[in-house]
C-alpha atoms as a PDB file:
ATOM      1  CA  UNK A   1     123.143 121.297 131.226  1.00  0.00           C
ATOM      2  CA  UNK A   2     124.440 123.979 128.751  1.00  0.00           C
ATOM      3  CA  UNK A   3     123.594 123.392 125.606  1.00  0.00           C
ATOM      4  CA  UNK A   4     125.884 124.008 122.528  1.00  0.00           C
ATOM      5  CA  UNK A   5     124.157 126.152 119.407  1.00  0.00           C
ATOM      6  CA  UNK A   6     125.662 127.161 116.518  1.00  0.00           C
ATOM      7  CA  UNK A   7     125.068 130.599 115.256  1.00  0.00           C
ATOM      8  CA  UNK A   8     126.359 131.766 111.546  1.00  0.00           C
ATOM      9  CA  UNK A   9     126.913 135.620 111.184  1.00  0.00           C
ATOM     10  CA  UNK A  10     126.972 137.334 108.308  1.00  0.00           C
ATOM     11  CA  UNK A  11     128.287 140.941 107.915  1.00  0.00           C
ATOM     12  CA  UNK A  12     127.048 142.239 104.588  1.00  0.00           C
ATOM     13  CA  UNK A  13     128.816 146.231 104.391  1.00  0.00           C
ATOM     14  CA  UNK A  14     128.804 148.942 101.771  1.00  0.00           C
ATOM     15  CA  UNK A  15     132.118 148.544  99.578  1.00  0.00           C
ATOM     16  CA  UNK A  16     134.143 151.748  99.622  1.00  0.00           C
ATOM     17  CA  UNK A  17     131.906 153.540 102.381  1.00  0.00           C
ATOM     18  CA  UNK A  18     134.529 155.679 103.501  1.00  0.00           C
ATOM     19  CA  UNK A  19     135.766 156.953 100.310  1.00  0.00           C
ATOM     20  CA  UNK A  20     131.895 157.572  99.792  1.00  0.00           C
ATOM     21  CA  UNK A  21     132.002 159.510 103.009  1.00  0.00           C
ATOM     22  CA  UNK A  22     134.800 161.445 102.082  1.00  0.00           C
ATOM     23  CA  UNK A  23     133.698 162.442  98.238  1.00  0.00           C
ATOM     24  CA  UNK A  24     129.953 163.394  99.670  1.00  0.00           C
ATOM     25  CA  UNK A  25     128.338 165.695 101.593  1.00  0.00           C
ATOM     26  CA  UNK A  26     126.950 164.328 105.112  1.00  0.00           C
ATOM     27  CA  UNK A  27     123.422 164.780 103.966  1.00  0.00           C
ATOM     28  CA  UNK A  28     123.937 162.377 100.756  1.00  0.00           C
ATOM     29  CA  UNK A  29     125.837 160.171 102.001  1.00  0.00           C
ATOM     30  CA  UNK A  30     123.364 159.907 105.294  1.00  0.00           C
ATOM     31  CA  UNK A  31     120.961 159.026 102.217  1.00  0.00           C
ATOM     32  CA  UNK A  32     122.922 156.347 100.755  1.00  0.00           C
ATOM     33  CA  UNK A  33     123.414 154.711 103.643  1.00  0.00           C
ATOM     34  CA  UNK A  34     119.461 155.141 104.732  1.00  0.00           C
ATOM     35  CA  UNK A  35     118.719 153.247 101.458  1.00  0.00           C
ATOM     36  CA  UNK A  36     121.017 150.419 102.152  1.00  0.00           C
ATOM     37  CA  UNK A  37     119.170 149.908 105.387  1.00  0.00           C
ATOM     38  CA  UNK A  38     115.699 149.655 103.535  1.00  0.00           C
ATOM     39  CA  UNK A  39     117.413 147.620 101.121  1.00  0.00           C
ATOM     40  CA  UNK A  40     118.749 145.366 103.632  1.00  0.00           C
ATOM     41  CA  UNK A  41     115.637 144.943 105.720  1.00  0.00           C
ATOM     42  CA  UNK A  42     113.173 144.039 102.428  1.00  0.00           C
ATOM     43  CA  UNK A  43     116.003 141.416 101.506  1.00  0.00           C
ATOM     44  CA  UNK A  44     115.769 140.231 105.048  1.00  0.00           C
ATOM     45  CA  UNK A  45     112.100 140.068 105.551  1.00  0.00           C
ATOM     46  CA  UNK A  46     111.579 138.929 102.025  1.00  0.00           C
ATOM     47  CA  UNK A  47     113.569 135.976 102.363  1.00  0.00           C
ATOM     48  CA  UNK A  48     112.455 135.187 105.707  1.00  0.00           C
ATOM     49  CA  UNK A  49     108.821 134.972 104.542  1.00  0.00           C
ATOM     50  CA  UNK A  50     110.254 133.081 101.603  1.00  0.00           C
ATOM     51  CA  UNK A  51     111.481 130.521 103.957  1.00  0.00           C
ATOM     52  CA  UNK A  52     109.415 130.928 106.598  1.00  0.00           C
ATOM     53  CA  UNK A  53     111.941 132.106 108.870  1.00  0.00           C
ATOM     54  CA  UNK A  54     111.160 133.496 112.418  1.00  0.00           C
ATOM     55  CA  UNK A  55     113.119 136.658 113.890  1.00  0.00           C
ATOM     56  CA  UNK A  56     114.670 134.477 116.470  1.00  0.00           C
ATOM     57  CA  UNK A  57     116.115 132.098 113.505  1.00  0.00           C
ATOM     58  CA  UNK A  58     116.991 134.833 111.327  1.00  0.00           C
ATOM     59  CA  UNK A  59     118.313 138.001 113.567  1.00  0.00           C
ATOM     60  CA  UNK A  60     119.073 141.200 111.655  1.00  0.00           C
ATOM     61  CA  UNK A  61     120.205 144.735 112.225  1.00  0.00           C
ATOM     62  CA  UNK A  62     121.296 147.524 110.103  1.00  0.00           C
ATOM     63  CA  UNK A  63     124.081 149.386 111.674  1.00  0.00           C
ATOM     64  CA  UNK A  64     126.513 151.519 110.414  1.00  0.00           C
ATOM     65  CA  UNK A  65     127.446 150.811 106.391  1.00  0.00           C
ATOM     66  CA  UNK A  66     126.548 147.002 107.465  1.00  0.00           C
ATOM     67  CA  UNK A  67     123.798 144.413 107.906  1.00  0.00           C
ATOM     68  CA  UNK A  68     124.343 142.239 110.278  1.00  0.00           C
ATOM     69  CA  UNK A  69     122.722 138.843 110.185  1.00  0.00           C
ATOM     70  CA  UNK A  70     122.750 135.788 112.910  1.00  0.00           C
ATOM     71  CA  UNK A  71     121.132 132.498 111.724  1.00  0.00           C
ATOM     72  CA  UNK A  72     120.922 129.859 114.419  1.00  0.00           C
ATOM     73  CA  UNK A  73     118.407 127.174 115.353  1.00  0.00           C
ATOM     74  CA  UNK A  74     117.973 124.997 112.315  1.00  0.00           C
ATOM     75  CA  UNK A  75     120.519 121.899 111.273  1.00  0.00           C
ATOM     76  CA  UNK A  76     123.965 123.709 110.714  1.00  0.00           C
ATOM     77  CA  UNK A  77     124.180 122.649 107.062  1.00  0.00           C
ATOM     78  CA  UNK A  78     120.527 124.659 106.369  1.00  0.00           C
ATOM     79  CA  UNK A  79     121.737 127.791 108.277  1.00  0.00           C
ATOM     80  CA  UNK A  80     124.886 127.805 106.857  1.00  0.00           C
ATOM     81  CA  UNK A  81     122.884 127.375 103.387  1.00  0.00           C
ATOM     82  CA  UNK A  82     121.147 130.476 104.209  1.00  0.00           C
ATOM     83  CA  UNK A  83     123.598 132.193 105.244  1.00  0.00           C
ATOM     84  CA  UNK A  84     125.356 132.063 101.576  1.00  0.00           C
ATOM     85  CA  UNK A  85     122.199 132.981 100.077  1.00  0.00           C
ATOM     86  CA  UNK A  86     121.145 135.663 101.956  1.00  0.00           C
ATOM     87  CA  UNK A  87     124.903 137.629 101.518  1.00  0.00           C
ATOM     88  CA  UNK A  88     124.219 136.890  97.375  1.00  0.00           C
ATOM     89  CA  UNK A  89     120.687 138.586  97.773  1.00  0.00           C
ATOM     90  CA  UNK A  90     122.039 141.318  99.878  1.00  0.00           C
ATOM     91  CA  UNK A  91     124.956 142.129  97.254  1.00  0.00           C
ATOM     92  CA  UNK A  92     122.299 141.636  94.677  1.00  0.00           C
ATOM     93  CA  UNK A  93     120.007 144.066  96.222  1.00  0.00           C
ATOM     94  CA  UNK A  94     122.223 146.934  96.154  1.00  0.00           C
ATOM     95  CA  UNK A  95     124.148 146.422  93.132  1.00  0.00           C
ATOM     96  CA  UNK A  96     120.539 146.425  91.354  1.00  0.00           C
ATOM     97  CA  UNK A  97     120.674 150.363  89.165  1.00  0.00           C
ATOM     98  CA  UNK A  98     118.228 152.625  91.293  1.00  0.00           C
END
């Protein structure tokens, strides 16, 4: 019998990426968008450790200007909990002065 899952996603993207693009040379901007991706996956794998999380709970891929993020598996009010707190830690993350 199928069985019916809910799955949150979260896109979490760099704000003004393509006027970045445009105003930098592909090598830095490359760069800024490698760091995001580090960024993104400490955040991630911080916070899953933090709340002892496994990958198949708490999916995540960096592609593009974006994380991507796909909590499913735990009682819809907890993943949509996470969900909310993870995006605030990701914004967080990169808005913190390098």
């Amino acid at each position: 019998m199928p069985e019916r899952r809910h799955i949150f996603v979260l896109f979490a993207d760099v704000r003004g990426s393509t006027e970045l693009a445009m105003s930098r040379t592909p090598e830095d901007y490359n760069e800024k968008i490698r760091a995001y991706h580090v960024m993104a996956h400490g955040v991630v794998h911080a916070y899953r450790s933090e709340f002892g999380l496994t990958e198949e709970r708490l999916y995540a891929r960096a592609v593009g200007d974006e994380c991507l993020a796909m909590l499913s598996g735990g009682p819809v009010q907890e993943d949509a909990a996470h969900a909310l707190r993870l995006a605030v830690r990701l914004k967080q993350g990169w808005s913190t002065p390098k």
